[in-house]
N, C-alpha and C. Protein backbone atom coordinates (compact mmCIF):
# COMPACT_ATOMS: atom_id res chain seq x y z
N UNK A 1 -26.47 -85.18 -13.50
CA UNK A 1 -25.89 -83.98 -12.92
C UNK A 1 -26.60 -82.77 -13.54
N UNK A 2 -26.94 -81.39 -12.95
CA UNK A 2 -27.88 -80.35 -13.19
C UNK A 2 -26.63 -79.82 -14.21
N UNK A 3 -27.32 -78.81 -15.01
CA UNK A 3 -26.52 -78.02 -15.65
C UNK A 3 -25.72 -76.83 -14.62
N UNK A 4 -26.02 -76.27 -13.60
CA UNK A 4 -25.68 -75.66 -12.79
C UNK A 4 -24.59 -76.30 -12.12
N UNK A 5 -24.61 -77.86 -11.45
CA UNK A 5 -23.29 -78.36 -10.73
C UNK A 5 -22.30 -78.84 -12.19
N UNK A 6 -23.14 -78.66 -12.79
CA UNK A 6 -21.31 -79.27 -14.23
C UNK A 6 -20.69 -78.27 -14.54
N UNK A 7 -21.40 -76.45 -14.74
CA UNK A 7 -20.50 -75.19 -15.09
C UNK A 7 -19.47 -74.94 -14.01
N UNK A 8 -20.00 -75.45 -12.49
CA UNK A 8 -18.82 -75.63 -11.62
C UNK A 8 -18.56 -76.09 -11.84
N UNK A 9 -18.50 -77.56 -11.88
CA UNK A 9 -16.90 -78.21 -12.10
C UNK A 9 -15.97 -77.66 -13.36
N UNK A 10 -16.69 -77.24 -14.34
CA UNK A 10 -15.84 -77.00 -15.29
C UNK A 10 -14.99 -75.81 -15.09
N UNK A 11 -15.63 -74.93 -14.34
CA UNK A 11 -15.15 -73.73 -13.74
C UNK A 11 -14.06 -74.14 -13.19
N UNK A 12 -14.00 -74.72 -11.74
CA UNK A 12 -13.49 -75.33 -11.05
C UNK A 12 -11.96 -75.84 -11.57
N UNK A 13 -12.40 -76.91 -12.37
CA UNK A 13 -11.06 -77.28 -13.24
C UNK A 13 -10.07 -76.42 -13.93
N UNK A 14 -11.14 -75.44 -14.89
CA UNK A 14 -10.38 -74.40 -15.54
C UNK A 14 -9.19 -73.56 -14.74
N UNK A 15 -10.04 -73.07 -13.48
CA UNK A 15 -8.90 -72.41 -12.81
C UNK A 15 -7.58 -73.42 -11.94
N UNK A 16 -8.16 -74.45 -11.84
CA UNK A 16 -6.98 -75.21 -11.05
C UNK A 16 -6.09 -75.43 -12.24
N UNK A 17 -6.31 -75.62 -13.62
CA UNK A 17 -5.57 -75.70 -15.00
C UNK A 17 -4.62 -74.40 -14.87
N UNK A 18 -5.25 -73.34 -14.64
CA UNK A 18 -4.78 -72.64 -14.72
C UNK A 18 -3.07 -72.05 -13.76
N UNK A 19 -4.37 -72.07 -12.51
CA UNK A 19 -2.77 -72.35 -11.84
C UNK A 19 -2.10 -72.93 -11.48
N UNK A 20 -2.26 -74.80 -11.69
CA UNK A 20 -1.01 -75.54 -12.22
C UNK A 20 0.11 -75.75 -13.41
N UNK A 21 -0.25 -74.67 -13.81
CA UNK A 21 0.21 -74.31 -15.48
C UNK A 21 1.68 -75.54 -15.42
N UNK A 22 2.05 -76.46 -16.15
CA UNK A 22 2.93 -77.14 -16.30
C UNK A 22 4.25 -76.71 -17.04
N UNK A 23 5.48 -76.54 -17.68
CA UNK A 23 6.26 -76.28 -18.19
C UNK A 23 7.52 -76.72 -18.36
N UNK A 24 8.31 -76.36 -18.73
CA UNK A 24 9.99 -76.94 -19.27
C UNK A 24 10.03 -78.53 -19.54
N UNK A 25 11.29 -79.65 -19.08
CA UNK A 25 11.17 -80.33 -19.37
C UNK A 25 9.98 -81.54 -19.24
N UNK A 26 8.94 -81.31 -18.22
CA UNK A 26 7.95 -82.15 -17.94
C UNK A 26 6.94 -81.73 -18.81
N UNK A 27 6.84 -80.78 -19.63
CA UNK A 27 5.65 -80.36 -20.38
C UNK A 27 5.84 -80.46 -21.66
N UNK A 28 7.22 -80.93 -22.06
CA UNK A 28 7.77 -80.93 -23.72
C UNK A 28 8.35 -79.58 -23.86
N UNK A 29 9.32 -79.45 -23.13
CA UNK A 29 9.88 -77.88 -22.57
C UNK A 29 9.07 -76.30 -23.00
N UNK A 30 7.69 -76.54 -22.72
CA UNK A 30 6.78 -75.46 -22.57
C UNK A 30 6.98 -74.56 -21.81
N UNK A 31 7.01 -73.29 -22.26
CA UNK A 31 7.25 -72.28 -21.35
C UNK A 31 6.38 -71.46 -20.96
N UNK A 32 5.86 -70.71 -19.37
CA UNK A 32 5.00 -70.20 -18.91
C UNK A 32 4.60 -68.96 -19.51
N UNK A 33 3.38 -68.69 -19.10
CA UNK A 33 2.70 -67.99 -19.73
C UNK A 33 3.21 -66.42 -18.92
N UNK A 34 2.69 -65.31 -19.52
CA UNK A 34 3.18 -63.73 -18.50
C UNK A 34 4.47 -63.81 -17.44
N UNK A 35 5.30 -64.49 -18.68
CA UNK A 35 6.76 -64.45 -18.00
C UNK A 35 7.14 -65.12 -16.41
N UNK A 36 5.99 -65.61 -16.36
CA UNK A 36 6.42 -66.74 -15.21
C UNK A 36 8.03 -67.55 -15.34
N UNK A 37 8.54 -68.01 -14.01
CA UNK A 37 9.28 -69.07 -13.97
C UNK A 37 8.80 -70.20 -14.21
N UNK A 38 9.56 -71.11 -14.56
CA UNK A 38 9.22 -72.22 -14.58
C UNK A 38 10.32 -73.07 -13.59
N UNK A 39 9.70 -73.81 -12.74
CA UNK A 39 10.91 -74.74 -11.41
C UNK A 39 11.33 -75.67 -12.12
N UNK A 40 12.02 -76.22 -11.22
CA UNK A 40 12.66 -77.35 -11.46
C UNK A 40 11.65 -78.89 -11.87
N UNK A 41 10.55 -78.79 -10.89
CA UNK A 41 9.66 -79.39 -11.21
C UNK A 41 8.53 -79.52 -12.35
N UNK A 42 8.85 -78.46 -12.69
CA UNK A 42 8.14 -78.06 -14.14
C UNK A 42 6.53 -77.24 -14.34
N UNK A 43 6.30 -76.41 -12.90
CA UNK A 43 5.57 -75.75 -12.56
C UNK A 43 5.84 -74.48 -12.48
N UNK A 44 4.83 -73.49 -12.87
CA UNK A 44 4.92 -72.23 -13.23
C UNK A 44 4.79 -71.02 -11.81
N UNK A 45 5.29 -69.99 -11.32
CA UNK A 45 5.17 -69.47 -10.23
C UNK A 45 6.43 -68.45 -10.31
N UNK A 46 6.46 -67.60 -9.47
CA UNK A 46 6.93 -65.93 -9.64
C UNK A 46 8.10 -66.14 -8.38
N UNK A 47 8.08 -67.33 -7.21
CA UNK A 47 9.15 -67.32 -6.05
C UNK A 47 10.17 -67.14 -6.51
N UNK A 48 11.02 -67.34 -5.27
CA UNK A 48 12.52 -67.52 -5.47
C UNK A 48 12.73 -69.45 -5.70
N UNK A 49 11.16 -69.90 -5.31
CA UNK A 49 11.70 -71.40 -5.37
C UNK A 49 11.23 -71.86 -7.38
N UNK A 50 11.03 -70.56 -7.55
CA UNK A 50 10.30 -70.63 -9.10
C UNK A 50 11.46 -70.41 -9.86
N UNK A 51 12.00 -69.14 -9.69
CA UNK A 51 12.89 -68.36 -10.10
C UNK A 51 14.33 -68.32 -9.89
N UNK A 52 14.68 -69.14 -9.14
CA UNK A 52 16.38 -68.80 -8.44
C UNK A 52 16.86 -70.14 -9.45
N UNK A 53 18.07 -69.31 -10.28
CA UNK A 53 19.10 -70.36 -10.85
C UNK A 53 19.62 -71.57 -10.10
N UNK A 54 19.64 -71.03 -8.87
CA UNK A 54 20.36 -72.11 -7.59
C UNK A 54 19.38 -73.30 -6.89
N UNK A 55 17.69 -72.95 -7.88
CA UNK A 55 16.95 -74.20 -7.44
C UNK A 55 17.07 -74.06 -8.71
N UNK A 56 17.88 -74.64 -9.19
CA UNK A 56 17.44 -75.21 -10.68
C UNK A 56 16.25 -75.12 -11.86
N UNK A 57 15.95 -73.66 -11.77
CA UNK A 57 15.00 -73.11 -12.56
C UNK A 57 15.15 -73.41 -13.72
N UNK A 58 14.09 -73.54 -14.42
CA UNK A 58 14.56 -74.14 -15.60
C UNK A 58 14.22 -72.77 -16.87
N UNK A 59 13.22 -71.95 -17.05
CA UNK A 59 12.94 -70.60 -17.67
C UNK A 59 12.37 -69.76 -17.06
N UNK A 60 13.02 -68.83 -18.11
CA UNK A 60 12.33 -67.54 -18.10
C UNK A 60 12.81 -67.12 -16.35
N UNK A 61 13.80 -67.78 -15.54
CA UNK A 61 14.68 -67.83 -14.33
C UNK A 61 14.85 -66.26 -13.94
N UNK A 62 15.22 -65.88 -12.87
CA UNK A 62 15.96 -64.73 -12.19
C UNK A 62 17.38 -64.72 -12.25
N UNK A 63 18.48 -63.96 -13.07
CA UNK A 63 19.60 -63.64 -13.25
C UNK A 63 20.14 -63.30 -11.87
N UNK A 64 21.46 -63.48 -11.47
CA UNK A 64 22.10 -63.09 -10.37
C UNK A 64 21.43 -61.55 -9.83
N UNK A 65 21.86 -60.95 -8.58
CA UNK A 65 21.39 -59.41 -8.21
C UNK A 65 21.89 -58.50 -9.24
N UNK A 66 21.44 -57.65 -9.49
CA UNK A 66 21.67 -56.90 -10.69
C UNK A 66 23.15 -56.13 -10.27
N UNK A 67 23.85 -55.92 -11.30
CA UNK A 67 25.55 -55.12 -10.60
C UNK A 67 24.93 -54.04 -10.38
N UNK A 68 26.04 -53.25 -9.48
CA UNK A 68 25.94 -51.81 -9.01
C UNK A 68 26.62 -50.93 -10.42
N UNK A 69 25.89 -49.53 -9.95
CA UNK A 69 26.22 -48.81 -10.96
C UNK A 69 27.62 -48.08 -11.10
N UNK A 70 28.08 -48.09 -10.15
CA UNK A 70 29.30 -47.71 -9.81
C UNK A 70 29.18 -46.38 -8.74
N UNK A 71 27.89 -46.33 -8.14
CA UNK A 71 27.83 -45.25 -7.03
C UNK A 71 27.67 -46.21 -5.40
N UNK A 72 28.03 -45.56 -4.41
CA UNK A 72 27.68 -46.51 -3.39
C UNK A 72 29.11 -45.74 -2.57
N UNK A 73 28.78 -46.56 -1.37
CA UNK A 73 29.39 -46.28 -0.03
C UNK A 73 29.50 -46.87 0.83
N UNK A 74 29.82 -47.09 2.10
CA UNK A 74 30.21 -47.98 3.45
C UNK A 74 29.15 -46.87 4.29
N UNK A 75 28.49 -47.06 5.17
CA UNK A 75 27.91 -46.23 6.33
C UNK A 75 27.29 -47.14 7.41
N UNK A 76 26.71 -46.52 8.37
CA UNK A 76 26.18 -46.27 9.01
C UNK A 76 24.70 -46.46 8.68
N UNK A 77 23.86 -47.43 9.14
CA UNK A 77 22.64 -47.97 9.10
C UNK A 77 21.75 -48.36 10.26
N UNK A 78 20.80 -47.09 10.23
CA UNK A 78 20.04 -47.59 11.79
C UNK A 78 18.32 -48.61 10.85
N UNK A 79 17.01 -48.15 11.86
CA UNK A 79 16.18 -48.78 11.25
C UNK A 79 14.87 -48.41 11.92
N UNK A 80 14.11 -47.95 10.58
CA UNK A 80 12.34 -47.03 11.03
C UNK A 80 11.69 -48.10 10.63
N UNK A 81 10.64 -48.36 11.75
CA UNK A 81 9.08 -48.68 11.49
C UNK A 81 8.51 -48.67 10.63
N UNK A 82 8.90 -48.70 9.27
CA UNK A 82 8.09 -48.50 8.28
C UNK A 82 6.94 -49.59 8.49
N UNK A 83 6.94 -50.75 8.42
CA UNK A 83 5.86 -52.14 8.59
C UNK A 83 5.30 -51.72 7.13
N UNK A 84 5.94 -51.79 5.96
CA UNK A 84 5.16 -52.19 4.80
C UNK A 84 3.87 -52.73 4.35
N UNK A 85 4.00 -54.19 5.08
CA UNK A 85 3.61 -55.08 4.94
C UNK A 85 2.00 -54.77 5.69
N UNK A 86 2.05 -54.38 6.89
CA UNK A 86 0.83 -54.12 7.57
C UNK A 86 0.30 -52.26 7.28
N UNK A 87 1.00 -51.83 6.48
CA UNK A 87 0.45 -51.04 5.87
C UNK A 87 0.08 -50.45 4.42
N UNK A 88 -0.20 -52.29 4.29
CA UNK A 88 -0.49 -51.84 2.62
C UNK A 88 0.11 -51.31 1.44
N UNK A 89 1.59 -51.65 1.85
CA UNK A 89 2.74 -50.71 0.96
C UNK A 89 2.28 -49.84 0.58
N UNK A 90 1.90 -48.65 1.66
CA UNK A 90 1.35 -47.60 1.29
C UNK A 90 2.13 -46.32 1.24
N UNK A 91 2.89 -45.78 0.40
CA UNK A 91 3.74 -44.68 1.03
C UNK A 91 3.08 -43.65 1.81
N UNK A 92 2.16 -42.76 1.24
CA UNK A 92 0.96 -41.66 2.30
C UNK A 92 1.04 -42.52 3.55
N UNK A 93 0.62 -43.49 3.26
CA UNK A 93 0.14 -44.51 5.15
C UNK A 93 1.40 -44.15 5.91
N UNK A 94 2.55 -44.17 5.41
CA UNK A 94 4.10 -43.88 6.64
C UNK A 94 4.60 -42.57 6.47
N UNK A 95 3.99 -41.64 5.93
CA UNK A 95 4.40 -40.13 5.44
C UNK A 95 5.81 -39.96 5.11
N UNK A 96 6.05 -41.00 3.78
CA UNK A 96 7.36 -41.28 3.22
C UNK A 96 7.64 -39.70 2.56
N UNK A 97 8.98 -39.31 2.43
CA UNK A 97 9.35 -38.35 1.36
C UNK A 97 8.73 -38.68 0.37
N UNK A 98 8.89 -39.69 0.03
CA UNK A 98 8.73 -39.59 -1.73
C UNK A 98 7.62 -40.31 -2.11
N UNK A 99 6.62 -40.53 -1.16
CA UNK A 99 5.06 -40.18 -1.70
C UNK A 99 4.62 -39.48 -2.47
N UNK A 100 5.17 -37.81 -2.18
CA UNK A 100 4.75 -36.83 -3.54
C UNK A 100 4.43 -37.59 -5.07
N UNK A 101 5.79 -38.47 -5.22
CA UNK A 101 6.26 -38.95 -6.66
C UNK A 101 5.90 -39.92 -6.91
N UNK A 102 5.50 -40.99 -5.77
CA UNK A 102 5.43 -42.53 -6.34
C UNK A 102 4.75 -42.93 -5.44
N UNK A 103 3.81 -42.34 -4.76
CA UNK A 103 2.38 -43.11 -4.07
C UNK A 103 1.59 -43.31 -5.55
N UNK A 104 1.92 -43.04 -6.25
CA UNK A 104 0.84 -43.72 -6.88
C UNK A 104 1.16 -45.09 -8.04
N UNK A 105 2.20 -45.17 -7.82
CA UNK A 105 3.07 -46.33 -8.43
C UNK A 105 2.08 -47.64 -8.17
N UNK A 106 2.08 -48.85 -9.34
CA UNK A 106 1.60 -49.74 -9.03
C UNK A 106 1.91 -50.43 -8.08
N UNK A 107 0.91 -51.18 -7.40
CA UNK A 107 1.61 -52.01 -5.53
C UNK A 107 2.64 -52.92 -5.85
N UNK A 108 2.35 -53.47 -7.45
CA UNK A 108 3.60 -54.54 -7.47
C UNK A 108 4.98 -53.73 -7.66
N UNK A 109 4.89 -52.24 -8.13
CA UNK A 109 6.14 -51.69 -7.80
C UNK A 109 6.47 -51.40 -6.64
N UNK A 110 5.27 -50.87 -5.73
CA UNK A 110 5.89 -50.30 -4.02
C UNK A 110 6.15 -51.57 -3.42
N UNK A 111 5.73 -52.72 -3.51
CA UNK A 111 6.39 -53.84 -2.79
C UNK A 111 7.22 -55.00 -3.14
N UNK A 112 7.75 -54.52 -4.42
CA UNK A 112 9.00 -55.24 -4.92
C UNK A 112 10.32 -55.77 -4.09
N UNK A 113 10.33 -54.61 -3.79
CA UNK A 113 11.56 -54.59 -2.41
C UNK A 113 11.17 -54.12 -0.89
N UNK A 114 12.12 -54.09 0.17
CA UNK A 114 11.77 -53.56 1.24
C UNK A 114 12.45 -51.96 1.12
N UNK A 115 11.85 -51.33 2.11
CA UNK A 115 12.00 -49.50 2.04
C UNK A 115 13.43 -49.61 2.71
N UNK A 116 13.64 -48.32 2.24
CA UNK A 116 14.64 -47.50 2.87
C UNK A 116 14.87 -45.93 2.94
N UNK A 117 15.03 -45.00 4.06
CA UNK A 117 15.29 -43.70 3.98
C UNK A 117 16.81 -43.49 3.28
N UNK A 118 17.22 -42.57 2.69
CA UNK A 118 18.56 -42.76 2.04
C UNK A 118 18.96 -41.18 2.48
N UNK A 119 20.29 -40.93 3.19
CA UNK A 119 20.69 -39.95 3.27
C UNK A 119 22.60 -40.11 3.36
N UNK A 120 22.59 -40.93 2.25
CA UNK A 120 24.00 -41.41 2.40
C UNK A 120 24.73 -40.24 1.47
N UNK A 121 26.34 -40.50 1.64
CA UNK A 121 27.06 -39.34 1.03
C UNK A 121 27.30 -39.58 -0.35
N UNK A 122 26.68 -40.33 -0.92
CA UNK A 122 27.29 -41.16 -2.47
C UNK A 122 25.80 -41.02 -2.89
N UNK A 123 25.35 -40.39 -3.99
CA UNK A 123 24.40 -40.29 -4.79
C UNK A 123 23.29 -39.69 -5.40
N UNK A 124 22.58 -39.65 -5.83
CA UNK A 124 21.44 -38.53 -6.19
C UNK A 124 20.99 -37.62 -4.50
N UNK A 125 20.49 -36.31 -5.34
CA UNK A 125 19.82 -36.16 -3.86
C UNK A 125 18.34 -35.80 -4.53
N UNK A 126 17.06 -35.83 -3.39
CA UNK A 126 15.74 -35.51 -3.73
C UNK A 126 15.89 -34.72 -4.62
N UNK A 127 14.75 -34.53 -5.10
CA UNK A 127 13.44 -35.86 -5.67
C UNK A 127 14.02 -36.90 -6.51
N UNK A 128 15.46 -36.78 -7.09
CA UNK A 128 16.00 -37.74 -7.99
C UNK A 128 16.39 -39.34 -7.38
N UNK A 129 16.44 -39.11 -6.26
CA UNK A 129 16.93 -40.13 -5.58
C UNK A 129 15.13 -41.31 -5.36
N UNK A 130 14.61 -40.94 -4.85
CA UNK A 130 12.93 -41.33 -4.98
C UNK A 130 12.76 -42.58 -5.88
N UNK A 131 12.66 -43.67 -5.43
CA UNK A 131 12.10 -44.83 -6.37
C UNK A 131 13.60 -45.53 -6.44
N UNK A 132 14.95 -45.04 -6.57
CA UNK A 132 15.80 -45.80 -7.02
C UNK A 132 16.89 -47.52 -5.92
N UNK A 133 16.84 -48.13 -6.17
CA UNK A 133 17.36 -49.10 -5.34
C UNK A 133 18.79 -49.21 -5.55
N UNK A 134 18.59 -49.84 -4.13
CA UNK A 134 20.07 -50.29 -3.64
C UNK A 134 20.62 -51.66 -3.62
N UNK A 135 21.42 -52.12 -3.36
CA UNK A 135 21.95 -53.55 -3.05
C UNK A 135 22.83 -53.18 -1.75
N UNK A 136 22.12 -53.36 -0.70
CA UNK A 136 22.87 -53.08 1.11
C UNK A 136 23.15 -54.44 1.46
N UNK A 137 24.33 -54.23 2.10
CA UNK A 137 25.65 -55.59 2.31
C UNK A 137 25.39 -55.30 4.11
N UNK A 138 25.77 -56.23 4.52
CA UNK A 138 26.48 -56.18 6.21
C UNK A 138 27.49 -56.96 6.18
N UNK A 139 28.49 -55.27 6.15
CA UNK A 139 30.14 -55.89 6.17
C UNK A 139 30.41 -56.69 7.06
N UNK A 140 29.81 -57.22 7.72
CA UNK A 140 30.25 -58.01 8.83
C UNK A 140 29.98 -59.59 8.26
N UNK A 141 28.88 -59.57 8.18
CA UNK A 141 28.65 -60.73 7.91
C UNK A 141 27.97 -61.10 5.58
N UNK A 142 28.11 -60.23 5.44
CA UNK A 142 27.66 -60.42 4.18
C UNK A 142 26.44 -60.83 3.84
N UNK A 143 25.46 -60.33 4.39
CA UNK A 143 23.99 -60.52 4.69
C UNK A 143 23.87 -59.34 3.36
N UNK A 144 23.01 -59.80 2.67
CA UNK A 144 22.82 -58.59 1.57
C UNK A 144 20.99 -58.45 1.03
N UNK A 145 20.60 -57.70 0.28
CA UNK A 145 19.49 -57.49 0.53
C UNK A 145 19.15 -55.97 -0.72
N UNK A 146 17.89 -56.15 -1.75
CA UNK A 146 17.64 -55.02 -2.44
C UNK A 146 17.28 -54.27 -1.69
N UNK A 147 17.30 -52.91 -1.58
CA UNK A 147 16.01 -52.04 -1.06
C UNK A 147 15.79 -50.82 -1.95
N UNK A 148 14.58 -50.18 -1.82
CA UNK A 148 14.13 -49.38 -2.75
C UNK A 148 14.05 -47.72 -1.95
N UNK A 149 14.67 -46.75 -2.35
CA UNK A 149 14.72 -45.85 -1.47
C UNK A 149 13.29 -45.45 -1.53
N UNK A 150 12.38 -44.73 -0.49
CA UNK A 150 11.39 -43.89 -0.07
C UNK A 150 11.22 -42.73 0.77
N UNK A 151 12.15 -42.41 1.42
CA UNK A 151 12.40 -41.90 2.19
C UNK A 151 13.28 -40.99 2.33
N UNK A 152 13.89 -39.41 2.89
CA UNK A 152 15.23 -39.42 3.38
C UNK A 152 15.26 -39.35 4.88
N UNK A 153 16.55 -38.91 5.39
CA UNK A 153 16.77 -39.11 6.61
C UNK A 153 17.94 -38.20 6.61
N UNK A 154 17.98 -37.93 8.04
CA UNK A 154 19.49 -37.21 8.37
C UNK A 154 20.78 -37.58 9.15
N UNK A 155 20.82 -38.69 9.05
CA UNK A 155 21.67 -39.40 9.93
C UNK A 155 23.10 -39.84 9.27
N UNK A 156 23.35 -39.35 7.92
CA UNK A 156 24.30 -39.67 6.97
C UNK A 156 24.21 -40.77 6.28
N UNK A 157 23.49 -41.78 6.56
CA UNK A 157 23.56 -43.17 5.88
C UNK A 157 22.72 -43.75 5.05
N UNK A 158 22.09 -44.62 6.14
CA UNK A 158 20.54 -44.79 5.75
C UNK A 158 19.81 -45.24 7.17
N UNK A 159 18.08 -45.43 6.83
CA UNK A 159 17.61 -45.68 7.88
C UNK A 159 16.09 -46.83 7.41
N UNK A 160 16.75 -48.15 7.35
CA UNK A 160 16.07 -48.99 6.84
C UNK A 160 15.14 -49.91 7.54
N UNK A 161 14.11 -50.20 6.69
CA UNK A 161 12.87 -50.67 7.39
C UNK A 161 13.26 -51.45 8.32
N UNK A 162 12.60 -51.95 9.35
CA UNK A 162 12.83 -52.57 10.37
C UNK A 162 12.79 -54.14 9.94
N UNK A 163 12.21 -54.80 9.21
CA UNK A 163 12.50 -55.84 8.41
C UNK A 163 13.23 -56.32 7.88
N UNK A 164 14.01 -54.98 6.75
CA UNK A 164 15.27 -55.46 6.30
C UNK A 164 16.45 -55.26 7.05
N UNK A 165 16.15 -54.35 8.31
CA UNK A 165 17.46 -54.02 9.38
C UNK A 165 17.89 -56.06 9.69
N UNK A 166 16.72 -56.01 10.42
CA UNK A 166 16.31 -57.75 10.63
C UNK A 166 17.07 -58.66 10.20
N UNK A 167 16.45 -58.38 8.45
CA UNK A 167 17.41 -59.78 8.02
C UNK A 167 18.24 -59.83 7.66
N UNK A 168 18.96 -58.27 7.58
CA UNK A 168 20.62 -58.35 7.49
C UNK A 168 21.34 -58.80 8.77
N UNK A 169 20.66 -58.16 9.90
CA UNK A 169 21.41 -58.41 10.82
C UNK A 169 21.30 -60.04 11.70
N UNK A 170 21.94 -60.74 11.11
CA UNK A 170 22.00 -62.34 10.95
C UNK A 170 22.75 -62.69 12.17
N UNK A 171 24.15 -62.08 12.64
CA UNK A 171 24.33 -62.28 13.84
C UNK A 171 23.85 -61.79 15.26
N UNK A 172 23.05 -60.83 15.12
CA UNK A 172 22.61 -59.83 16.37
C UNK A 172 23.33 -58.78 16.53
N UNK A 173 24.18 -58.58 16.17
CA UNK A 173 25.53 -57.17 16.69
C UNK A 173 25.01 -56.10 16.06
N UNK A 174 24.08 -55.92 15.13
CA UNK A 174 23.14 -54.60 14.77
C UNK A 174 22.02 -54.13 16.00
N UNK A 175 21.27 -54.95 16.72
CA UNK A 175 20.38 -54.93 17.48
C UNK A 175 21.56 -54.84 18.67
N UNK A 176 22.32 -55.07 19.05
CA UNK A 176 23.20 -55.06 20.15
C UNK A 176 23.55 -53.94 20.21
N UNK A 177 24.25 -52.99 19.28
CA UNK A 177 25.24 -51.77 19.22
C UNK A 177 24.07 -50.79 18.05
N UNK A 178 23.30 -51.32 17.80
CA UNK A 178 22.00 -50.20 17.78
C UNK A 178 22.51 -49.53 16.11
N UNK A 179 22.85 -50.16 15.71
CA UNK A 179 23.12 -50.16 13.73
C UNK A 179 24.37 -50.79 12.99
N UNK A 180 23.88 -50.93 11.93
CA UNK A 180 24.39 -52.00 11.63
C UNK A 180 25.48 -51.18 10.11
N UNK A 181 26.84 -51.42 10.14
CA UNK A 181 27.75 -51.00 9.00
C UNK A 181 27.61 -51.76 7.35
N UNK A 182 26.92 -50.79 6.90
CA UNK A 182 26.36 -51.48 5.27
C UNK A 182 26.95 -50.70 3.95
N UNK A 183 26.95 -51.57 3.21
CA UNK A 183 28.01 -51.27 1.73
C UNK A 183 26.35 -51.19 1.22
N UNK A 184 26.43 -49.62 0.79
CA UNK A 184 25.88 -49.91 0.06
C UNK A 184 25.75 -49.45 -2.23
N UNK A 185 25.23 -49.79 -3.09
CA UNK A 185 25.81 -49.60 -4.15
C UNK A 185 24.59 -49.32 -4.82
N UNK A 186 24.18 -48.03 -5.73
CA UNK A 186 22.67 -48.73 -6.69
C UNK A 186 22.78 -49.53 -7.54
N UNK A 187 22.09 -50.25 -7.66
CA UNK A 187 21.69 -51.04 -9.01
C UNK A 187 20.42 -50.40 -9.76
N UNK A 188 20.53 -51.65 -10.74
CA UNK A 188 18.49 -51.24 -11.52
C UNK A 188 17.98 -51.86 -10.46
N UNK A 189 16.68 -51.28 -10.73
CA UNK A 189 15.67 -51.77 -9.93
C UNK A 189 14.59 -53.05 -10.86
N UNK A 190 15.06 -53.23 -12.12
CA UNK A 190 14.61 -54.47 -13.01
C UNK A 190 12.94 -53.94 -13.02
N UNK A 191 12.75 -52.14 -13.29
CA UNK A 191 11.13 -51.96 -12.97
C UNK A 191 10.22 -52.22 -14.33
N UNK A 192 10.93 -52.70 -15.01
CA UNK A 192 10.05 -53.42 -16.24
C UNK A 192 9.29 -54.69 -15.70
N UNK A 193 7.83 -54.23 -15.51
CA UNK A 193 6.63 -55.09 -15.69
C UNK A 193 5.74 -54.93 -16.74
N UNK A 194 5.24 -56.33 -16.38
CA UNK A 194 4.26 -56.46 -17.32
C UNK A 194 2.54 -56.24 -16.83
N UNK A 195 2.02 -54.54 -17.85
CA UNK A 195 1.40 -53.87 -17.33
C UNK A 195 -0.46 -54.86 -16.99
N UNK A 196 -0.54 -55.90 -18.01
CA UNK A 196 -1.40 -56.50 -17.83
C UNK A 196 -1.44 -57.24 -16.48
N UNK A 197 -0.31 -58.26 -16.06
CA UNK A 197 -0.25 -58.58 -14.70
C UNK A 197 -0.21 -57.76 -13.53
N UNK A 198 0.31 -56.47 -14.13
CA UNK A 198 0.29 -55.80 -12.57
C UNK A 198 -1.06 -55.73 -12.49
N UNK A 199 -1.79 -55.15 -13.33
CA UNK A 199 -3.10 -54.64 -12.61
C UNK A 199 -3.73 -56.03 -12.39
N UNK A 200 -3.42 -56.96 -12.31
CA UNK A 200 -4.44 -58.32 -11.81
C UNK A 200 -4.14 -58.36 -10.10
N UNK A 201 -2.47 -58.00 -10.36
CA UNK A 201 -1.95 -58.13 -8.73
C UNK A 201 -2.52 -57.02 -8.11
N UNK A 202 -2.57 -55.53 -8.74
CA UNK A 202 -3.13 -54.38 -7.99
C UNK A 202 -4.28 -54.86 -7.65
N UNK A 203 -5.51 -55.12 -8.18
CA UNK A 203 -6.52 -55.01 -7.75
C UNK A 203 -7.14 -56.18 -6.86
């Protein structure tokens, strides 16, 4: 074998080592490296199938939704176009309010959660309000969901991405009657990262 096809394979290996990283009880209860989860299976990864107590995570796990702070409200919830996702969680890209403040936030902070405009009667108002999240319920059905405000709006409530309108609205009666009635409460937003990983994910 050339010296050239063996630095690949070794290459090769290294990184598949890498991101099969092994852990908890299948590894001699080893725990992942940059605060990874570790599953049930004993593999390292950042999901909810990594991370959720309820798949039997075994470290370094995701704690229940974070409690509310004791601010929050019942309203009225329609739902903007933001498309996050196809725009690069870009705040400038959707001419969010609160671009001024936090377009320049790392991407693993702008796409932590899904957006929301916030113009509800319970809580900070601009620029203080900018960056802070919510925990939004659908009293109806208890469909719940973080979101991260970006936006305001004037409609009294809120006016949430079209994604998370989506997956709250689990029975259809939001898309039927054209918004959907949401509890909503702040929490933390858990924005402690770790600055070395973000910038691997930023770039």
């Amino acid at each position: 074998m050339d010296k050239a096809k063996f630095v690949m394979l070794f290459l090769v290996s290294l990184v598949g080592a890498t991101m099969g990283e092994q852990c908890g009880r299948q590894a001699g209860g080893a725990l992942c490296p940059n605060n990874l989860c570790c599953s049930q299976y004993g593999w390292c990864g950042n999901t909810d199938d990594y991370c959720s107590p309820a798949k039997n995570c075994q470290s370094n796990c995701r704690s229940g939704p974070p409690p509310p702070t004791g601010e929050g409200a019942t309203v009225r919830s329609t739902y903007h176009f933001y498309n996050p996702e196809q725009n690069g969680w870009d705040l400038m890209a959707v001419s969010a309010y609160c671009s001024t403040w936090d377009a320049n936030k790392p991407y693993s902070w702008r796409s932590k959660y899904g957006w929301t405009a916030f113009c509800g009667p319970v809580g900070p108002s601009f620029p203080a309000a900018c960056g802070r999240c919510l925990r939004v319920r659908n009293t109806r059905t208890g469909a719940q969901e973080i979101v991260r405000i970006v936006d305001r709006c004037s409609n009294g409530g809120l006016d949430l991405d079209v994604g998370v309108f989506n997956r709250l609205d689990t029975d259809g009666v939001g898309h039927a009657q054209g918004h959907l009635t949401i509890r909503y409460d702040f929490v933390d937003c858990g924005n402690g990262f770790n600055p070395l990983l973000a910038s691997v994910i930023d770039s």
